[in-house]
PDB file of N, CA and C in Angstrom:
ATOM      1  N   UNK A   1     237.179 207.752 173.404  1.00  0.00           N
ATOM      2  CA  UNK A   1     238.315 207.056 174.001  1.00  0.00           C
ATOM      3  C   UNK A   1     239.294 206.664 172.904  1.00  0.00           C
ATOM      4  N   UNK A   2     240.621 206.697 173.330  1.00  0.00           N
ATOM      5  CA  UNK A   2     241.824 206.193 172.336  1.00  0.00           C
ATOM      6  C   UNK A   2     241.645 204.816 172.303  1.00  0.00           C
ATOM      7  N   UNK A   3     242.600 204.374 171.450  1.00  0.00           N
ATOM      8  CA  UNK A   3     242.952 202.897 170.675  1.00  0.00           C
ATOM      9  C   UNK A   3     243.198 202.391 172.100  1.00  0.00           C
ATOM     10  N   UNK A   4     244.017 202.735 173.353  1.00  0.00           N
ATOM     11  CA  UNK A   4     245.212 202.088 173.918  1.00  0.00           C
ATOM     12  C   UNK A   4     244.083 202.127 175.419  1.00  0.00           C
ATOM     13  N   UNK A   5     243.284 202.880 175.690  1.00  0.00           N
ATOM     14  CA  UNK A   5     241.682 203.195 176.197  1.00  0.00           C
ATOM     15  C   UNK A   5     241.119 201.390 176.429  1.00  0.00           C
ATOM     16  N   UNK A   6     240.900 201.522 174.861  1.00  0.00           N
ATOM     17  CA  UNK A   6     240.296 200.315 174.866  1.00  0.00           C
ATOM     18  C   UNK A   6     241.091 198.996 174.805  1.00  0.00           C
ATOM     19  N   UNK A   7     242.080 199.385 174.234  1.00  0.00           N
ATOM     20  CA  UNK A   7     242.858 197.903 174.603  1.00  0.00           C
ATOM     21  C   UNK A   7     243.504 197.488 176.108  1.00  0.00           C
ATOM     22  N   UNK A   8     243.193 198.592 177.206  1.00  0.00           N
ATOM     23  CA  UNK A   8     243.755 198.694 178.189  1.00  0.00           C
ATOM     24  C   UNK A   8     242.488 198.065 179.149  1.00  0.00           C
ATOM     25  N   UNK A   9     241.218 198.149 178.324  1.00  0.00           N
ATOM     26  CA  UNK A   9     239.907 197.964 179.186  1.00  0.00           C
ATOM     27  C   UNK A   9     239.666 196.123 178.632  1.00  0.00           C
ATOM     28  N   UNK A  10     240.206 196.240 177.447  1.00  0.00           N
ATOM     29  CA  UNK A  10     239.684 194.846 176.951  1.00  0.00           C
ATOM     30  C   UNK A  10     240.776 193.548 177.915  1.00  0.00           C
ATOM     31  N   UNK A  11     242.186 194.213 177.839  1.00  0.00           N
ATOM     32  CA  UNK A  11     242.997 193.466 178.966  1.00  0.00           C
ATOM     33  C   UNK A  11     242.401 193.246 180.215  1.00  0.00           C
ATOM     34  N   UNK A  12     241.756 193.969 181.007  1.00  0.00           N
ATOM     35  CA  UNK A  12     241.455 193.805 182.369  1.00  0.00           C
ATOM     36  C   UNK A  12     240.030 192.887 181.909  1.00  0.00           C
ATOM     37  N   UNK A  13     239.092 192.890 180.986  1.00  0.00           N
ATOM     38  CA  UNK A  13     237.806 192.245 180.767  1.00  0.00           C
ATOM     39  C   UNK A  13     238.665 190.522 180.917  1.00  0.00           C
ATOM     40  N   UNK A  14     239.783 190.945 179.886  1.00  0.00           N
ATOM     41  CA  UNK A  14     239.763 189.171 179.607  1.00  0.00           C
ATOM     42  C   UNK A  14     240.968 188.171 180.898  1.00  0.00           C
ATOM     43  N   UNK A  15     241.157 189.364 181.683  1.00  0.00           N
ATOM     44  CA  UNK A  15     242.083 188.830 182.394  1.00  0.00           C
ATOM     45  C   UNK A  15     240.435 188.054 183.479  1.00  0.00           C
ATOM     46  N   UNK A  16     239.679 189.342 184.045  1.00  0.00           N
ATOM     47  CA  UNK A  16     238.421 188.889 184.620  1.00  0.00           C
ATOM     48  C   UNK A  16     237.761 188.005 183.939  1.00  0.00           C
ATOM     49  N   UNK A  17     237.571 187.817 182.774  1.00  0.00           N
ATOM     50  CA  UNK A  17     236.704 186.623 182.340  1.00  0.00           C
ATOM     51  C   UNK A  17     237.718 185.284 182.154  1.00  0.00           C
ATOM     52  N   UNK A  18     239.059 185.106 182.096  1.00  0.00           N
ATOM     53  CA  UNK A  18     239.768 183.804 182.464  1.00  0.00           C
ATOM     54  C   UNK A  18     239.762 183.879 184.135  1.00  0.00           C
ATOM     55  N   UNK A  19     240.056 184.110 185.016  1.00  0.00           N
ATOM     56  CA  UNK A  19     239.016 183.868 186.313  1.00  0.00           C
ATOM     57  C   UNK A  19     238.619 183.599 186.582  1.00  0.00           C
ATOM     58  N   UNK A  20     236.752 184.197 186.002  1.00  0.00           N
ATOM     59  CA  UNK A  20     235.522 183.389 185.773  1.00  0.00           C
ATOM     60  C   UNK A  20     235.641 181.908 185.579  1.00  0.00           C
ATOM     61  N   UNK A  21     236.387 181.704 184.546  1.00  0.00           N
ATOM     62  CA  UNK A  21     236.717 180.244 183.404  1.00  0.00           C
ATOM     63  C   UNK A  21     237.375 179.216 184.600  1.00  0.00           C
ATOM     64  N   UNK A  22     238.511 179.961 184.680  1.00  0.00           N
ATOM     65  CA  UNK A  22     239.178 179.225 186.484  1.00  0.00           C
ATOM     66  C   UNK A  22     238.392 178.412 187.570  1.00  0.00           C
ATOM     67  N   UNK A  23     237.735 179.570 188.051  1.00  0.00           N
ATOM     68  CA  UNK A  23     236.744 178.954 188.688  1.00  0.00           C
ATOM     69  C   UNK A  23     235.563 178.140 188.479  1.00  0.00           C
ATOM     70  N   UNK A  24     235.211 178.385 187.666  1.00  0.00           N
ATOM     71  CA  UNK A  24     233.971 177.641 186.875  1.00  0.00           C
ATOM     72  C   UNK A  24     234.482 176.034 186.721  1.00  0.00           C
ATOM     73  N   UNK A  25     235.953 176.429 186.552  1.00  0.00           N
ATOM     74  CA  UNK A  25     236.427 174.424 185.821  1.00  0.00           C
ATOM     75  C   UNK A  25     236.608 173.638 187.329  1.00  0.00           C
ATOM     76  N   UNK A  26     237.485 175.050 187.862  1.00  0.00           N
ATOM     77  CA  UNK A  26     237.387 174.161 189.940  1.00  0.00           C
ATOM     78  C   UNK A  26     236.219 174.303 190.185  1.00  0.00           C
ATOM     79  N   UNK A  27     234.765 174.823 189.738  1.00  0.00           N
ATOM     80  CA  UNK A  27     234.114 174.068 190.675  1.00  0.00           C
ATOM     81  C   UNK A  27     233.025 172.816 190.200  1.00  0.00           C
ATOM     82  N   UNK A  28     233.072 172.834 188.610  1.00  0.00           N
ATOM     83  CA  UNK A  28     232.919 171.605 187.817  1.00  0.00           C
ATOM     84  C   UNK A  28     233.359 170.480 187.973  1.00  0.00           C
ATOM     85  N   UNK A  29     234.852 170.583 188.571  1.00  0.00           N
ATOM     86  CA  UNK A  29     235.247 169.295 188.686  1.00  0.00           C
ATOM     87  C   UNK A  29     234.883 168.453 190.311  1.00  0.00           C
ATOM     88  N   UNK A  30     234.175 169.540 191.154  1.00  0.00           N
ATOM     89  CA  UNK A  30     233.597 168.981 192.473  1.00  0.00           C
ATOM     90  C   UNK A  30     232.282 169.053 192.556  1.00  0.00           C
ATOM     91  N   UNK A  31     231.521 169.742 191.947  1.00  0.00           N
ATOM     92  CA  UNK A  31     230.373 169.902 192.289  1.00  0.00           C
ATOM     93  C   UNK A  31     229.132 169.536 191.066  1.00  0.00           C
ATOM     94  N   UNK A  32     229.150 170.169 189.993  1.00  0.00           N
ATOM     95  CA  UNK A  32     228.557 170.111 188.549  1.00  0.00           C
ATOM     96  C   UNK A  32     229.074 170.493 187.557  1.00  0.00           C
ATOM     97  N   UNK A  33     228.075 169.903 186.437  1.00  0.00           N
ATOM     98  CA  UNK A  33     228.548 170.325 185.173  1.00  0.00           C
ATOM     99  C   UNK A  33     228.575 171.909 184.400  1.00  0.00           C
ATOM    100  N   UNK A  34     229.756 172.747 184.234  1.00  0.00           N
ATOM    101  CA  UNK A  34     229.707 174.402 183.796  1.00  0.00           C
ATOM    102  C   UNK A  34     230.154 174.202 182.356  1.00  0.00           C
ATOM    103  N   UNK A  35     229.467 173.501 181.357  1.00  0.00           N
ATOM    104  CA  UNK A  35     230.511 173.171 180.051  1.00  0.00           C
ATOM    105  C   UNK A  35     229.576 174.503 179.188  1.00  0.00           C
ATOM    106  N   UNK A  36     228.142 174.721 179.165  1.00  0.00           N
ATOM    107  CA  UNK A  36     227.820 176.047 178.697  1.00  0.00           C
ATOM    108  C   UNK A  36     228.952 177.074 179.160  1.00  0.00           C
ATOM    109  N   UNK A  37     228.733 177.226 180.311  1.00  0.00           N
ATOM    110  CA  UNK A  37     229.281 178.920 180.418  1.00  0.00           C
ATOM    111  C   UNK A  37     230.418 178.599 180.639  1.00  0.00           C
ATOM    112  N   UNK A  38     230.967 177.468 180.342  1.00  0.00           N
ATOM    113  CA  UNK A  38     233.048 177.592 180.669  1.00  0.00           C
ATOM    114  C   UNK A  38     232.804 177.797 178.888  1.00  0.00           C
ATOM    115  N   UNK A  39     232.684 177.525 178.236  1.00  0.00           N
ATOM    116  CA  UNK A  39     232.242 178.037 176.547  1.00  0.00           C
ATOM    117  C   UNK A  39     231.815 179.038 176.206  1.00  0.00           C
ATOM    118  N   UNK A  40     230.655 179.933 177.161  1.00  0.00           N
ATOM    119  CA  UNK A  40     230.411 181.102 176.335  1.00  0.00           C
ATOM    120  C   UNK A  40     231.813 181.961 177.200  1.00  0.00           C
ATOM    121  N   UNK A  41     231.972 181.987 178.045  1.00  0.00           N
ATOM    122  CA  UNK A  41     233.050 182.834 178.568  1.00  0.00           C
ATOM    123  C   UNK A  41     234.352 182.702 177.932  1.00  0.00           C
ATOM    124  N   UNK A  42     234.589 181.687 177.427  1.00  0.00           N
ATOM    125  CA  UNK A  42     235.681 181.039 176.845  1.00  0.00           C
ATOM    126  C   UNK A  42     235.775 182.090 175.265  1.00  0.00           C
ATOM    127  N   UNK A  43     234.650 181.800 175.064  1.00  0.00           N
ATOM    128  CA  UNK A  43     234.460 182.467 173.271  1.00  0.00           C
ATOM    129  C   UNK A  43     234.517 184.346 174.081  1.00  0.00           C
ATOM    130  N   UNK A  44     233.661 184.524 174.834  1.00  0.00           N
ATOM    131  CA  UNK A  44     233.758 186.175 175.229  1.00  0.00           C
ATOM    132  C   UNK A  44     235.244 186.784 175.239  1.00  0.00           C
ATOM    133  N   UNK A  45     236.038 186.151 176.272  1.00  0.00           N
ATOM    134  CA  UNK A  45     237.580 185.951 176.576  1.00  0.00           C
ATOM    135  C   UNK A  45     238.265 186.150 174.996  1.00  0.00           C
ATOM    136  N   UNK A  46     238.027 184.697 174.292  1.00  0.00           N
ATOM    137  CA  UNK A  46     239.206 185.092 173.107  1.00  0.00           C
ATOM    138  C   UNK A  46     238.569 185.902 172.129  1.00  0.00           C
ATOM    139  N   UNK A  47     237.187 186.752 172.018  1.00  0.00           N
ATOM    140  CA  UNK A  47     236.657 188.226 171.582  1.00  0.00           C
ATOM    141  C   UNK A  47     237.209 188.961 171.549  1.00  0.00           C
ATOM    142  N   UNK A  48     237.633 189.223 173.148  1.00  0.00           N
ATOM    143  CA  UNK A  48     238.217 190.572 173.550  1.00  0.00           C
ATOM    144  C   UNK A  48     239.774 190.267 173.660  1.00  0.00           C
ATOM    145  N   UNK A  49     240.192 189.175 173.890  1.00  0.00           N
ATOM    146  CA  UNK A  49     241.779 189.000 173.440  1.00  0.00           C
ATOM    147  C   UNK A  49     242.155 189.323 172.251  1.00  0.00           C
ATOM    148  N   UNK A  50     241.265 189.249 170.918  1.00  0.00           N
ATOM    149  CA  UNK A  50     241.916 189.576 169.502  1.00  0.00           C
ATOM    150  C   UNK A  50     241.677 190.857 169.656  1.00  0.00           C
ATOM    151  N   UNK A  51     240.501 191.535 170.120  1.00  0.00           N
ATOM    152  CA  UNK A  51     240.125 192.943 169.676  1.00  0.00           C
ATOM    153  C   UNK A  51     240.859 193.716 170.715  1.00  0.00           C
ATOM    154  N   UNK A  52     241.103 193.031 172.200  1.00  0.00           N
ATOM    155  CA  UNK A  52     242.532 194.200 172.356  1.00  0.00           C
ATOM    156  C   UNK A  52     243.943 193.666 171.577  1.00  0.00           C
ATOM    157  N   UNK A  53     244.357 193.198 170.901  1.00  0.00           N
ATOM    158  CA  UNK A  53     245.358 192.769 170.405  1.00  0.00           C
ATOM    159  C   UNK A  53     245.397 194.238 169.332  1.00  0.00           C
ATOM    160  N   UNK A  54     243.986 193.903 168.515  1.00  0.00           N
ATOM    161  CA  UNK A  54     243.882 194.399 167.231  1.00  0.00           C
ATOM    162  C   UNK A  54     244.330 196.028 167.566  1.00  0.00           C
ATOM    163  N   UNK A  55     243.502 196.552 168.546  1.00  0.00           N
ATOM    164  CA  UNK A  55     243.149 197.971 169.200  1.00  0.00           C
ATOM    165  C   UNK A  55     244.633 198.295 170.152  1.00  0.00           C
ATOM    166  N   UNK A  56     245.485 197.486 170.488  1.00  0.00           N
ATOM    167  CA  UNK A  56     246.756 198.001 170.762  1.00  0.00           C
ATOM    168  C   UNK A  56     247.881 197.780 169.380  1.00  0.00           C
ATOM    169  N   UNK A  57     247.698 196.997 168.873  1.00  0.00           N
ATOM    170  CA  UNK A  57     248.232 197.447 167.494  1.00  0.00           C
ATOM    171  C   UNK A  57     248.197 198.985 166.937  1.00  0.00           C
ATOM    172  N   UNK A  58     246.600 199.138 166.518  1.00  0.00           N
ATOM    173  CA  UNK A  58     246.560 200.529 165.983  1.00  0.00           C
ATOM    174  C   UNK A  58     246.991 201.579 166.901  1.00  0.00           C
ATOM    175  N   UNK A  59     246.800 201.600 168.267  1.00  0.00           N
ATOM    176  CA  UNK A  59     246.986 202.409 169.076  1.00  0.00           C
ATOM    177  C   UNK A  59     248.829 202.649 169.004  1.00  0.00           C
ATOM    178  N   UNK A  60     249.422 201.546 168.528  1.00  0.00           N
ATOM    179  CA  UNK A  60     251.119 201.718 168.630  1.00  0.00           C
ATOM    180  C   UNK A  60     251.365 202.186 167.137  1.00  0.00           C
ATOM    181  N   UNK A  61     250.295 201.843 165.800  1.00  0.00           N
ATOM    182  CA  UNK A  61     250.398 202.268 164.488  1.00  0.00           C
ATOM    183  C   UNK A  61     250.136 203.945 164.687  1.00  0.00           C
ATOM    184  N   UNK A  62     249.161 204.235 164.934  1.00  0.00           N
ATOM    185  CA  UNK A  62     248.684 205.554 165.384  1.00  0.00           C
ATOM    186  C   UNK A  62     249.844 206.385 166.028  1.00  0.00           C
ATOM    187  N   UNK A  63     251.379 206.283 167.258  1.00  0.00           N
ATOM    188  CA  UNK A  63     252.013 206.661 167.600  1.00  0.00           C
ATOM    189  C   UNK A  63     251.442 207.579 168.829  1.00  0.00           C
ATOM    190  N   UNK A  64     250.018 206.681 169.451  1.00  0.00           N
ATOM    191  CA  UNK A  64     249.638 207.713 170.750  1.00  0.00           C
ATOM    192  C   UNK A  64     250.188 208.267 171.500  1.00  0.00           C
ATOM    193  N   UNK A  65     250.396 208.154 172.751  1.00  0.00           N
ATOM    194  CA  UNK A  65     251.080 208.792 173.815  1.00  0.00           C
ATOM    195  C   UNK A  65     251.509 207.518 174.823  1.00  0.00           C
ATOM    196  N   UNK A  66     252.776 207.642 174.554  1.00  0.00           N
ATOM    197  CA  UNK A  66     253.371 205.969 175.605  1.00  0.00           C
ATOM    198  C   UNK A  66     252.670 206.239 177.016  1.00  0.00           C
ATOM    199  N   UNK A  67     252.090 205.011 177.662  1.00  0.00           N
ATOM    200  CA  UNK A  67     251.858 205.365 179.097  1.00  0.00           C
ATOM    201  C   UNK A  67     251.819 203.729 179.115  1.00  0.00           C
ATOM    202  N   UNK A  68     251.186 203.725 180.326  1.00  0.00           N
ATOM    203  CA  UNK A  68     251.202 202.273 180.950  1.00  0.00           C
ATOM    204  C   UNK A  68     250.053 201.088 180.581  1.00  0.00           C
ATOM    205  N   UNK A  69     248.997 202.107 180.504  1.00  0.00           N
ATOM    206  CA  UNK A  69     247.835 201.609 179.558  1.00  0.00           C
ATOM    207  C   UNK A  69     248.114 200.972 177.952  1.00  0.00           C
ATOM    208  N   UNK A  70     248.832 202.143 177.415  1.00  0.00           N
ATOM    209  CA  UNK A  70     249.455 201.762 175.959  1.00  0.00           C
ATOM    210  C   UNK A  70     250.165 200.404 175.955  1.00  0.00           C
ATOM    211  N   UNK A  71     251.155 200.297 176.897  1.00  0.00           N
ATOM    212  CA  UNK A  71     251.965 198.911 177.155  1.00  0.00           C
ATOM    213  C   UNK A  71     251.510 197.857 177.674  1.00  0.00           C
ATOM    214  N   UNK A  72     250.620 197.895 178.645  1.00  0.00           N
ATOM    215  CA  UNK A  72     249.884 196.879 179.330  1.00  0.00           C
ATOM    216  C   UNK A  72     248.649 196.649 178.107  1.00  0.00           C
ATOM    217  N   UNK A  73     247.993 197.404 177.921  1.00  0.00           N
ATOM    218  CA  UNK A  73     247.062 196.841 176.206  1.00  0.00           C
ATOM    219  C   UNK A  73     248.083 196.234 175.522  1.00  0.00           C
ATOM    220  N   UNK A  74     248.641 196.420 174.799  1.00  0.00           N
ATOM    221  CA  UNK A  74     249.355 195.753 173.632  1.00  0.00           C
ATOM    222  C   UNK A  74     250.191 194.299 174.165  1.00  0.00           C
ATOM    223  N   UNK A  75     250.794 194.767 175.735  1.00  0.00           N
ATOM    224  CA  UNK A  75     252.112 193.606 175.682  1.00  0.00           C
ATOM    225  C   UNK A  75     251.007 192.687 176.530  1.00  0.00           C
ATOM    226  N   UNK A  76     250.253 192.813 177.694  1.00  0.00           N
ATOM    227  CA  UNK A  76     249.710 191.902 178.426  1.00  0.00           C
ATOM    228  C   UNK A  76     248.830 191.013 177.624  1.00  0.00           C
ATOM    229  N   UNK A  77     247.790 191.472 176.246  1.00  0.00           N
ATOM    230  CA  UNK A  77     247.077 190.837 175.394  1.00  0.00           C
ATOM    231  C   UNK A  77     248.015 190.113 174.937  1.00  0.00           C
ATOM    232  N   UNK A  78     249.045 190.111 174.014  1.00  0.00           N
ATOM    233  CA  UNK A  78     249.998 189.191 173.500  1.00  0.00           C
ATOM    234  C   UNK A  78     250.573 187.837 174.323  1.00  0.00           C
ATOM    235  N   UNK A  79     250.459 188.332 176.078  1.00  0.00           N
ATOM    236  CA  UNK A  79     250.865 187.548 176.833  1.00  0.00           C
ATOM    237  C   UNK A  79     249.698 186.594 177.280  1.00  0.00           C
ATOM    238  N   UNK A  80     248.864 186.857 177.320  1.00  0.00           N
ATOM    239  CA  UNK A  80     247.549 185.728 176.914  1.00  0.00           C
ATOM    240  C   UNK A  80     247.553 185.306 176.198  1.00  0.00           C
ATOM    241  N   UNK A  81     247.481 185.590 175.068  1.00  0.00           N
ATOM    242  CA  UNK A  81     247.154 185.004 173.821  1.00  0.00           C
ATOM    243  C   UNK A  81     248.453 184.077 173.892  1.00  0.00           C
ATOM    244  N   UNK A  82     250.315 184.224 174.635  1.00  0.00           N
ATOM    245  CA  UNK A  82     250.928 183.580 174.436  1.00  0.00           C
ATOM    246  C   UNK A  82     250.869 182.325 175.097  1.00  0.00           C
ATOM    247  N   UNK A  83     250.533 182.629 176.657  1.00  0.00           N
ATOM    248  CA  UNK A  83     249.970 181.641 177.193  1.00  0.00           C
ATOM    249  C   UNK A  83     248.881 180.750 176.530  1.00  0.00           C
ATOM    250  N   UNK A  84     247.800 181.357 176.119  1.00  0.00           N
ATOM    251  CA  UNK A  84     246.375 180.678 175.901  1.00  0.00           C
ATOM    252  C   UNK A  84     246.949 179.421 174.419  1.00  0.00           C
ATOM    253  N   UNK A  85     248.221 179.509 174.294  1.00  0.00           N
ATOM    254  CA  UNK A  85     248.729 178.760 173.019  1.00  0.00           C
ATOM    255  C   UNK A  85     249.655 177.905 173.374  1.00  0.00           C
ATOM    256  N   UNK A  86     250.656 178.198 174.249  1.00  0.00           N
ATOM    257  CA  UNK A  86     251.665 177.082 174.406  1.00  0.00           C
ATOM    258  C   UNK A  86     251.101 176.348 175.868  1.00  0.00           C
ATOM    259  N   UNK A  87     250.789 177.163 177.123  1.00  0.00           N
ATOM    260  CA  UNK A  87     249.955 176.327 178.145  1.00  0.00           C
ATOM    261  C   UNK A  87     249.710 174.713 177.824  1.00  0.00           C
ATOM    262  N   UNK A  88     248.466 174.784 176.509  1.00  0.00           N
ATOM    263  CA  UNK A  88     247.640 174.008 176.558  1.00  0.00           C
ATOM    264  C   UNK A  88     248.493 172.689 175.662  1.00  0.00           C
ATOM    265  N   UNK A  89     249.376 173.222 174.902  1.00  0.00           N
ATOM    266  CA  UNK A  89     249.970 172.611 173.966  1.00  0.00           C
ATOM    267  C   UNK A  89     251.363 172.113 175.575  1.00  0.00           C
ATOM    268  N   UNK A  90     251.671 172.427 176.449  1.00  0.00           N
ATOM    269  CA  UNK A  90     252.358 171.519 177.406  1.00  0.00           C
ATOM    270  C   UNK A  90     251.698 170.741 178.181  1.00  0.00           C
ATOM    271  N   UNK A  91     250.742 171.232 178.807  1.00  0.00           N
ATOM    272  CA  UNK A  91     250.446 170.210 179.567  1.00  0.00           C
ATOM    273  C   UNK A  91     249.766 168.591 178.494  1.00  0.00           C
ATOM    274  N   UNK A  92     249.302 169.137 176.943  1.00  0.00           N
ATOM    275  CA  UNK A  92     249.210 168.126 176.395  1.00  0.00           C
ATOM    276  C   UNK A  92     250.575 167.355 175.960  1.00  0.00           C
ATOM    277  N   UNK A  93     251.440 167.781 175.691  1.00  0.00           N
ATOM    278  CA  UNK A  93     252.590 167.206 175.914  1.00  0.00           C
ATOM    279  C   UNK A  93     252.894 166.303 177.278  1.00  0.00           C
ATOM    280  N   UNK A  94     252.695 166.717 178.504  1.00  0.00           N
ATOM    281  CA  UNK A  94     253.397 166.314 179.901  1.00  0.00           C
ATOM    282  C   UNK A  94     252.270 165.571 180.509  1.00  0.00           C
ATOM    283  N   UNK A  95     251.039 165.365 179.508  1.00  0.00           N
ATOM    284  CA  UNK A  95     250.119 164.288 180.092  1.00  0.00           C
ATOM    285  C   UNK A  95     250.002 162.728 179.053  1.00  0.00           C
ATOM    286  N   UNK A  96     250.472 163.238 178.006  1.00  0.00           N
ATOM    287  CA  UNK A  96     250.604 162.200 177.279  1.00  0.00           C
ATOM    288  C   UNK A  96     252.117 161.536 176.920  1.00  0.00           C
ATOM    289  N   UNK A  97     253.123 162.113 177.520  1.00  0.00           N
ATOM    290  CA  UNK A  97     254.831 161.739 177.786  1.00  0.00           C
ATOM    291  C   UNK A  97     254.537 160.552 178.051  1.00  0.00           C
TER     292      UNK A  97
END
């Protein structure tokens, strides 16, 4: 498999494992405690967020073959990772205003 292969597979893993994380925190906050596995999923998630980051990098260094996979690996990982950074940094802002 190409660079853009796997960064196209690691996008859909970590989009499904923030999901997981989603749900796990709604149903922690009604029912029990998920602080293990909102953590190991949490660490799995930003795994595969750097390593498709890393793997659509090379895949755009490399000069593969543009497709949708190529763009959705490279730009959708960046867009997590952009979220997974300012998100947390507003609502800590707009809870402590």
């Amino acid at each position: 498999m190409s660079y853009k292969q796997w960064a196209f597979n690691f996008f859909i893993t970590v989009v499904c494992l923030n999901i997981i994380v989603a749900i796990l925190i709604a149903k922690a906050t009604f029912v029990k405690n998920y602080d293990f596995q909102i953590n190991v999923f949490g660490l799995m998630s930003a795994f595969f967020l750097i390593s498709g980051i890393i793997l659509g990098i090379l895949s755009f260094k490399n000069k593969e073959k543009k497709d949708f996979k190529k763009q959705l690996g490279l730009y959708g990982n960046l867009v997590i990772l952009f979220l997974n950074i300012v998100l947390p940094q507003l609502a800590f802002y707009y809870a402590y205003a």
